[in-house]
Protein backbone atom coordinates (compact mmCIF):
# COMPACT_ATOMS: atom_id res chain seq x y z
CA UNK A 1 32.52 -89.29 58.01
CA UNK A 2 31.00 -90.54 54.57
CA UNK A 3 29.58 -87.46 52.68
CA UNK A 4 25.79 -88.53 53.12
CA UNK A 5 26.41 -89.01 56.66
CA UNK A 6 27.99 -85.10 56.91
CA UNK A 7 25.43 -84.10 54.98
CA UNK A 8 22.59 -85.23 57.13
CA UNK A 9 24.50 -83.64 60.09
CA UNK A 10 24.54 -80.22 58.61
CA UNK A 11 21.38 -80.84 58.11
CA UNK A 12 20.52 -81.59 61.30
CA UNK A 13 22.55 -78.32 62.34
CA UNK A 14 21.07 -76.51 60.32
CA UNK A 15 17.55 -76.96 61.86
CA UNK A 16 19.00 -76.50 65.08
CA UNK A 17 20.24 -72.89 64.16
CA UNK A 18 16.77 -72.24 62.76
CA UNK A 19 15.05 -73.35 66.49
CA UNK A 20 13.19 -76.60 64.36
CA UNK A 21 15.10 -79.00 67.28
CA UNK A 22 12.27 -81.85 66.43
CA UNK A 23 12.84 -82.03 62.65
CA UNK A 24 16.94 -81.82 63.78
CA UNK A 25 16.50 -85.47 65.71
CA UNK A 26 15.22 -87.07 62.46
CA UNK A 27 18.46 -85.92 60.15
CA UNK A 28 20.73 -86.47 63.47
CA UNK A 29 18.93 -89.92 64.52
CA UNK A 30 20.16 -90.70 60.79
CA UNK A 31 23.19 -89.80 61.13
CA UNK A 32 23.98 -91.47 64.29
CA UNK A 33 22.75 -95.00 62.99
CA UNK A 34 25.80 -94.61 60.15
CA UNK A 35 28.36 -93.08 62.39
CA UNK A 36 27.36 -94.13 66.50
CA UNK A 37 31.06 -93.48 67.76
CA UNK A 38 31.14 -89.84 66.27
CA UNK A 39 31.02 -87.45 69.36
CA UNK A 40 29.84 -84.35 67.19
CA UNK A 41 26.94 -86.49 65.95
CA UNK A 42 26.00 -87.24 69.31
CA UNK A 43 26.15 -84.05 70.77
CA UNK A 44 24.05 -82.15 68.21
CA UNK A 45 21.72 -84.50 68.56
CA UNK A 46 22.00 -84.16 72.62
CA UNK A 47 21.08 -80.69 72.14
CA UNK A 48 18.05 -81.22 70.13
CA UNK A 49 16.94 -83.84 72.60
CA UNK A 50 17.26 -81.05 75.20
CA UNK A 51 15.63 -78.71 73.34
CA UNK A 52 12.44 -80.77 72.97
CA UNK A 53 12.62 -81.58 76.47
CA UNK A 54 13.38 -85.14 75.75
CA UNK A 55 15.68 -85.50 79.21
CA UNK A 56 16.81 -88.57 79.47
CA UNK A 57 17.45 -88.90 75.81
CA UNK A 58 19.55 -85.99 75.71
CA UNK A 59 21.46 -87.34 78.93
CA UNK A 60 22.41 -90.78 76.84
CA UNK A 61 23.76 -88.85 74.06
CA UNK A 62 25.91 -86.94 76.63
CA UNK A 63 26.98 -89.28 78.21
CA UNK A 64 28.22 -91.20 74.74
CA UNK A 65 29.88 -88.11 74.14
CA UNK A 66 32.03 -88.44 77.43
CA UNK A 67 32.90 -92.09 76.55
CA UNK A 68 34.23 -91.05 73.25
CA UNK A 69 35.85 -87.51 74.66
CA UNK A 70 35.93 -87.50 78.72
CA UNK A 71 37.89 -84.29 78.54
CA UNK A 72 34.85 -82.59 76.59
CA UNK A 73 34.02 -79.93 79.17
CA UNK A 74 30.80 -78.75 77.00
CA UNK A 75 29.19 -82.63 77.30
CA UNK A 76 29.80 -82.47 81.02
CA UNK A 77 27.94 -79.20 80.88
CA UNK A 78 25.21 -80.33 78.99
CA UNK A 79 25.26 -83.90 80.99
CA UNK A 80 24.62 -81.58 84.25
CA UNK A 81 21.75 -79.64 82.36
CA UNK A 82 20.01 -82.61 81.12
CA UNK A 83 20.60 -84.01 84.77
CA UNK A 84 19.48 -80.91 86.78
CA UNK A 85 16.06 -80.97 84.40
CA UNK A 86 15.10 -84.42 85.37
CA UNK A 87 15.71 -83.00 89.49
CA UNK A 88 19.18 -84.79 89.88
CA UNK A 89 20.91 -81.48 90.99
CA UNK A 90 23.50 -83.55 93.02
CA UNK A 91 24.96 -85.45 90.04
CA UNK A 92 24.18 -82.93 87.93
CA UNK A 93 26.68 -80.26 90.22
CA UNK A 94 29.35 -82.90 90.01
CA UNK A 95 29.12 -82.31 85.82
CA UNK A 96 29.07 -78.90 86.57
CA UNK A 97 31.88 -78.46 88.58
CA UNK A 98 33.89 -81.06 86.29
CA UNK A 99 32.73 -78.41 83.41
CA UNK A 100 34.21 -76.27 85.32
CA UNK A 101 37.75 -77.62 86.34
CA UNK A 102 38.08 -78.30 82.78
CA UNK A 103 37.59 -74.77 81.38
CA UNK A 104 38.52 -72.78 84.23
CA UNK A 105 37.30 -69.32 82.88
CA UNK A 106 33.42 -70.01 81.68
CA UNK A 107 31.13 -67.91 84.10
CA UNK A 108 28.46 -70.03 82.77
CA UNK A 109 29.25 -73.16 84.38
CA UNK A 110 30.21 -71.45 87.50
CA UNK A 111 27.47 -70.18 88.01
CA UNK A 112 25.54 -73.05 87.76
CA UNK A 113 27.93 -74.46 90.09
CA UNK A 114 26.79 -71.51 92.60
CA UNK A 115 23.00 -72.34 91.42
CA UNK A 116 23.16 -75.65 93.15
CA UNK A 117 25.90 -74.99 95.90
């Protein structure tokens, strides 16, 4: 990752941390144009996406994430969340229980497993 590029995703982090999610997706959007194929880009900016309620942004980035990293048990997660928002709680259980089978010992995604079971 060129220096510019790290430092807009700091950036971007950095507003996340401090709850400013919109003004995250313009340092992150950035970002992402330099470096598409870098997963922790795309997450952060999956996260701020799902922060402003922007669904079905949030699941693209996710899903990006899991083409670059399908073992990523946190993008499955956050797949199922984005998912489960726009009222796809079947597909979003699936993500959820993947979450799950890949980090065994998170009570979170159990029990969002037992949310929609």
């Amino acid at each position: 990752m060129s220096e510019t590029t790290y430092s807009l995703f700091q950036q971007g982090r950095a507003h996340l941390k401090k709850g400013m999610a919109a003004q995250a997706t313009v340092a992150l959007e950035k970002a992402k144009r330099r470096e598409p194929d870098k997963a922790s880009i795309r997450e952060a900016l999956g996260i701020a996406y799902f922060r402003i309620g922007r669904w079905t942004e949030a699941e693209a980035e996710f899903r990006k994430v899991l083409e670059l990293s399908p073992t990523d048990d946190y993008a499955h997660y956050a797949l199922g969340r984005a998912l489960q928002k726009q009222g796809r709680d079947h597909e979003a259980n699936g993500h959820y229980k993947l979450a799950s089978s890949l980090r065994p010992r998170s009570k979170q995604y159990k029990a969002r497993i037992k949310e929609l079971d």
